[in-house]
Structure formats: structure tokens, C-alpha cells
N, C-alpha and C. Protein backbone atom coordinates (compact mmCIF):
# COMPACT_ATOMS: atom_id res chain seq x y z
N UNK A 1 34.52 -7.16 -22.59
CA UNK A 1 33.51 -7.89 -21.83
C UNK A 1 32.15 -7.24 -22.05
N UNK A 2 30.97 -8.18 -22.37
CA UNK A 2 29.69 -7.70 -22.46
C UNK A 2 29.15 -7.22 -21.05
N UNK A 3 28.24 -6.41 -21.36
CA UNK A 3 27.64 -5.52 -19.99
C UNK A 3 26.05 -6.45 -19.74
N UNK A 4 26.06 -6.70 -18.35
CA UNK A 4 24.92 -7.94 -18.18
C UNK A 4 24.19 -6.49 -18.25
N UNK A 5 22.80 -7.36 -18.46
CA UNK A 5 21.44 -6.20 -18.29
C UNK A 5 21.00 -6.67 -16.52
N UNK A 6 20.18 -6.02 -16.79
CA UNK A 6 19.28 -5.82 -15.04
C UNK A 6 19.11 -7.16 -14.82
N UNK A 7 18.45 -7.88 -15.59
CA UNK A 7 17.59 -9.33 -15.14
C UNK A 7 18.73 -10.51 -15.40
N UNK A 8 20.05 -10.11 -15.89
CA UNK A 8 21.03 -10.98 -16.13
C UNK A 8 21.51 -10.46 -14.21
N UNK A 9 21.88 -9.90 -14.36
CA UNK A 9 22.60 -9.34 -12.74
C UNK A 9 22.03 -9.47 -11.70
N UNK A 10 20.18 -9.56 -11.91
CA UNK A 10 19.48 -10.05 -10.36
C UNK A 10 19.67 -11.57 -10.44
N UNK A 11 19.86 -12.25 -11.41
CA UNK A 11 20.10 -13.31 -11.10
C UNK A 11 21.09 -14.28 -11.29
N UNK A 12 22.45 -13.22 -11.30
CA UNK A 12 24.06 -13.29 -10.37
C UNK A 12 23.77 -13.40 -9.22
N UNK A 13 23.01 -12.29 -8.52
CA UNK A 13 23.11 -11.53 -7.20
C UNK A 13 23.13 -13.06 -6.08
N UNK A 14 22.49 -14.14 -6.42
CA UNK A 14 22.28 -15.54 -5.59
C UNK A 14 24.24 -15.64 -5.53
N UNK A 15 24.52 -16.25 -6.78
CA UNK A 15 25.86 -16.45 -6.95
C UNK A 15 26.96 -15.92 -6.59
N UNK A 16 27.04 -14.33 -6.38
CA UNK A 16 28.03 -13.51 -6.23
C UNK A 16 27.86 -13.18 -4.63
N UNK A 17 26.77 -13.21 -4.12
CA UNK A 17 26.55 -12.94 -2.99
C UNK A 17 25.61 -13.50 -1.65
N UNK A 18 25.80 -14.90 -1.46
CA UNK A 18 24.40 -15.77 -1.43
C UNK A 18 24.40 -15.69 0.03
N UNK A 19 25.43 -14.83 1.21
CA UNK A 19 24.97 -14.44 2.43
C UNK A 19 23.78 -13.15 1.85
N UNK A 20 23.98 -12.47 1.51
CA UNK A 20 23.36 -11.11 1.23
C UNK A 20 21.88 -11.27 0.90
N UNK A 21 22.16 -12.29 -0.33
CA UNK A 21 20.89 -12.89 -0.57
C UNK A 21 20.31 -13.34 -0.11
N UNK A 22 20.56 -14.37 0.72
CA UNK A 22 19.74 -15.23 1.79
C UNK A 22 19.20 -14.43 3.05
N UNK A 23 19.71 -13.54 3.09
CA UNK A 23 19.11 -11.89 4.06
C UNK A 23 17.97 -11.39 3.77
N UNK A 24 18.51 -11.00 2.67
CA UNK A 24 17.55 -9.91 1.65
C UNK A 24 16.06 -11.32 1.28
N UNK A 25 16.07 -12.24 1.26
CA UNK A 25 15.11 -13.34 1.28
C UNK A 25 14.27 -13.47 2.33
N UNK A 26 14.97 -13.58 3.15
CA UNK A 26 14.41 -13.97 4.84
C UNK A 26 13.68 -12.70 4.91
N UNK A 27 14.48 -11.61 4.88
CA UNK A 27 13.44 -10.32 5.14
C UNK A 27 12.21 -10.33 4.18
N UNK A 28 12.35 -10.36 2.97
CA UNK A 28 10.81 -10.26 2.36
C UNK A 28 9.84 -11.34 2.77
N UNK A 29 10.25 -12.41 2.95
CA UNK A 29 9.37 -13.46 3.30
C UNK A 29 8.83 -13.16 4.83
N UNK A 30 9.91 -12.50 5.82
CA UNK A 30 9.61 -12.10 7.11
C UNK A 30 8.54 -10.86 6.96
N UNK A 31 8.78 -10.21 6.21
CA UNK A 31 8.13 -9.26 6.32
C UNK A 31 6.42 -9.45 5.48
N UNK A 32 6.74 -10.26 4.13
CA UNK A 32 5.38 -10.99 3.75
C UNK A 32 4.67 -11.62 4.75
N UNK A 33 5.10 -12.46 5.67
CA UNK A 33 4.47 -13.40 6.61
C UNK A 33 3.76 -12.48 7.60
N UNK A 34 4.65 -11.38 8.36
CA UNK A 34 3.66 -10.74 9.38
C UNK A 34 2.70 -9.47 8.34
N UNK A 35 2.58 -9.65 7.17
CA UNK A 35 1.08 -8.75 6.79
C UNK A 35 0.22 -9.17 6.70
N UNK A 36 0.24 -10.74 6.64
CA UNK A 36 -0.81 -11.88 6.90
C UNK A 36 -1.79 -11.28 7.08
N UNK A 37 -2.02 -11.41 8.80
CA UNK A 37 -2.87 -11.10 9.87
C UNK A 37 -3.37 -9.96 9.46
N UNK A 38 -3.00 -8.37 9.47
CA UNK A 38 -3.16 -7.56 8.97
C UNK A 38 -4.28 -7.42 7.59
N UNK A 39 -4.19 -8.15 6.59
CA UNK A 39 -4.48 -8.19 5.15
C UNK A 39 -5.85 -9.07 5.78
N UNK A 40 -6.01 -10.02 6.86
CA UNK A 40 -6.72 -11.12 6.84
C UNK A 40 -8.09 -9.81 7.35
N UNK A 41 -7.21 -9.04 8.48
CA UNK A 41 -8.42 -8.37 9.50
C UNK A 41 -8.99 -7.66 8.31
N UNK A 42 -8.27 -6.45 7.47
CA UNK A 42 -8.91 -5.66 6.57
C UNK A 42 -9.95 -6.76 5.82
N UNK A 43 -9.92 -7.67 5.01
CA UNK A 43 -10.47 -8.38 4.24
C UNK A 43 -11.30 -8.50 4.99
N UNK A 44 -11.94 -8.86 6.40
CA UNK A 44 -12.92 -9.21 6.54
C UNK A 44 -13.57 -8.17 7.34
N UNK A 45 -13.01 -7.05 7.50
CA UNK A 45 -13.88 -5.65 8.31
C UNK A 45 -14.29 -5.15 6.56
N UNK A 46 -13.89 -5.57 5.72
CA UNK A 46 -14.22 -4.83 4.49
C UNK A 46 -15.53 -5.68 3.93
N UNK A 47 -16.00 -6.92 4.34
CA UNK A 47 -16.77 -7.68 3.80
C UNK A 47 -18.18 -7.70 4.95
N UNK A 48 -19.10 -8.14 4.37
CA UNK A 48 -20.63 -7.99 5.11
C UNK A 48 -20.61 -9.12 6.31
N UNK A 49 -19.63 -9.63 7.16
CA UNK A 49 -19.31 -10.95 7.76
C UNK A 49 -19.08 -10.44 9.09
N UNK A 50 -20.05 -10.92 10.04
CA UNK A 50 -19.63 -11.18 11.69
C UNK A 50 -18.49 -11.36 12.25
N UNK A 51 -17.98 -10.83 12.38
CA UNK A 51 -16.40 -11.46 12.96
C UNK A 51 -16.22 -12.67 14.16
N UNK A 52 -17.57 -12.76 14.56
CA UNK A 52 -17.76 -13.81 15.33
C UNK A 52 -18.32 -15.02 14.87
N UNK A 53 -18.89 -14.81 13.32
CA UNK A 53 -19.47 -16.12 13.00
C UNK A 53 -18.46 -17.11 12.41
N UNK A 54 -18.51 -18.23 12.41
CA UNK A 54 -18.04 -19.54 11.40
C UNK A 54 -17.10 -18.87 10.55
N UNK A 55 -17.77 -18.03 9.75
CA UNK A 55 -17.46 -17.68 7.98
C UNK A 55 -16.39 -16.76 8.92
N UNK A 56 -16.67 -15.90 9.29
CA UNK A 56 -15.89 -14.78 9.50
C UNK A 56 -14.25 -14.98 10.43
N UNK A 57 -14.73 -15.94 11.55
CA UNK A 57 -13.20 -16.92 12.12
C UNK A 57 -12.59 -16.93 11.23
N UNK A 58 -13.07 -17.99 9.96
CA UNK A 58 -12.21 -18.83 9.12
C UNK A 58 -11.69 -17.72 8.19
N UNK A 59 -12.21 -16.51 7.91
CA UNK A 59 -11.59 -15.61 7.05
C UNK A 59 -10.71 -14.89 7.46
N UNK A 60 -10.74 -15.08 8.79
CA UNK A 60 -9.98 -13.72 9.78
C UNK A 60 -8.85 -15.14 9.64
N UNK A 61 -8.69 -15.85 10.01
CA UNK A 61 -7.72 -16.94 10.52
C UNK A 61 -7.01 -17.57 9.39
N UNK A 62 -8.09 -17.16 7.64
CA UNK A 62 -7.08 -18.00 6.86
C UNK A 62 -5.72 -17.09 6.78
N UNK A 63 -5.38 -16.19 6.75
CA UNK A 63 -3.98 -16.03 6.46
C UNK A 63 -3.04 -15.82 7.47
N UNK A 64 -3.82 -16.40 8.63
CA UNK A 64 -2.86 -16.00 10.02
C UNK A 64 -2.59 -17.26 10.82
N UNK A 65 -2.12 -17.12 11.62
CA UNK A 65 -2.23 -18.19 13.04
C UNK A 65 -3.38 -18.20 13.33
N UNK A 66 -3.89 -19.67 13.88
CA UNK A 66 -5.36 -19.16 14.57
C UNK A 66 -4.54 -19.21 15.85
N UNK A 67 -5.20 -18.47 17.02
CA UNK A 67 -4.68 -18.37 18.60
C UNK A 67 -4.81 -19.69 19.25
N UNK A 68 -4.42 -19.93 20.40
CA UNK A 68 -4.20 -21.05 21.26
C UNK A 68 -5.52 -21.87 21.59
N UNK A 69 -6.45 -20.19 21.96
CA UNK A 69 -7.72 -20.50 22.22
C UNK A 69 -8.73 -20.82 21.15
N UNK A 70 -8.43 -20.63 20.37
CA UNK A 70 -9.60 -21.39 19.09
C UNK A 70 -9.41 -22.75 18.34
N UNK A 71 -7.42 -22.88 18.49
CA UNK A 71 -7.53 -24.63 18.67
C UNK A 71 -7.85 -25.54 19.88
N UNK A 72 -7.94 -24.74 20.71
CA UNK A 72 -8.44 -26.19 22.22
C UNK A 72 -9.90 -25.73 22.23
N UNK A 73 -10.64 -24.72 21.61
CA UNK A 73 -11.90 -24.84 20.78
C UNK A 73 -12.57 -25.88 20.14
N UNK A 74 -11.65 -25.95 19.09
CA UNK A 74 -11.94 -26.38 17.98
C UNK A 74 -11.96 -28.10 18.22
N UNK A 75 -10.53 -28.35 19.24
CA UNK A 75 -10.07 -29.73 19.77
C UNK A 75 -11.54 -30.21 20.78
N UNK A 76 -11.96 -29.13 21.85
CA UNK A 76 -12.62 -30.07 22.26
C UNK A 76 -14.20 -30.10 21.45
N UNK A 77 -14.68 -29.24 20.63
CA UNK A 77 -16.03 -29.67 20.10
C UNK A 77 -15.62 -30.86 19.04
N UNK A 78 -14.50 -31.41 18.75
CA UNK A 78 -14.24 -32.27 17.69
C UNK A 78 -14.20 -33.67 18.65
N UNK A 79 -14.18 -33.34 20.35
CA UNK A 79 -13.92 -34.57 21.22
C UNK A 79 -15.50 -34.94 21.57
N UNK A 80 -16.17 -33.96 21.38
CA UNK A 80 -17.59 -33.52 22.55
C UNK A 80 -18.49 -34.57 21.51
């Protein structure tokens, strides 16, 4: 029997083991998802931007949730 290489065997690993995998998935994606926020704040304490202005919301907020309070914000100046 031939010996798989590395990149033949990571992508057994779905096939041979697809509880394990579907773990080992959820966690990187879980763990990608909450650096979001994190990555969003650095990016914009690192840049010349107000954290209170327009520009600076939308930079702080693109890779995160925006909070409860900045969509019933956002909802009522879009009603007003």
C-alpha cells in the first residue's frame, strides 16, 4: 500500500472522521468570528479616525455586530 502524503490525509480527515471534523471546523470559525470585534477596535485605534465619527462607527462595526443601540439609532434617523 502507498503512503498518502500530508495534503492527501488532510483531506481524508472530512471522510474518515467527519464528527471530529465538523468540531475542529466549528472551532476555527468560532474562534475566527469572536476576533472580529477585536481586529475591528485595533484597526481603528491604529488609524487617524474619531471613534465617534460616521467613518470611525462604520470601521469599528464593519467586522462586528453593531449593538442594539446603534440599530434603533440608525432605525429612527432613517424614520425622522
Amino acid at each position: 500500500m502507498t503512503e498518502l502524503t500530508l495534503s492527501q490525509r488532510t483531506q481524508e480527515l472530512p471522510l474518515q472522521h467527519p464528527r471530529a471534523f465538523l468540531l475542529l471546523a466549528a472551532l476555527v470559525w468560532w474562534g475566527l468570528y469572536q476576533s472580529l470585534i477585536p481586529a475591528s477596535e485595533a484597526i481603528v485605534s491604529a488609524l487617524p479616525v474619531d471613534r465617534e465619527s460616521h467613518l470611525g462607527g462604520a470601521q469599528r462595526h464593519a467586522g462586528g455586530v453593531p449593538s442594539r443601540d446603534k440599530i434603533e439609532q440608525w432605525l429612527s434617523a432613517r424614520s425622522a
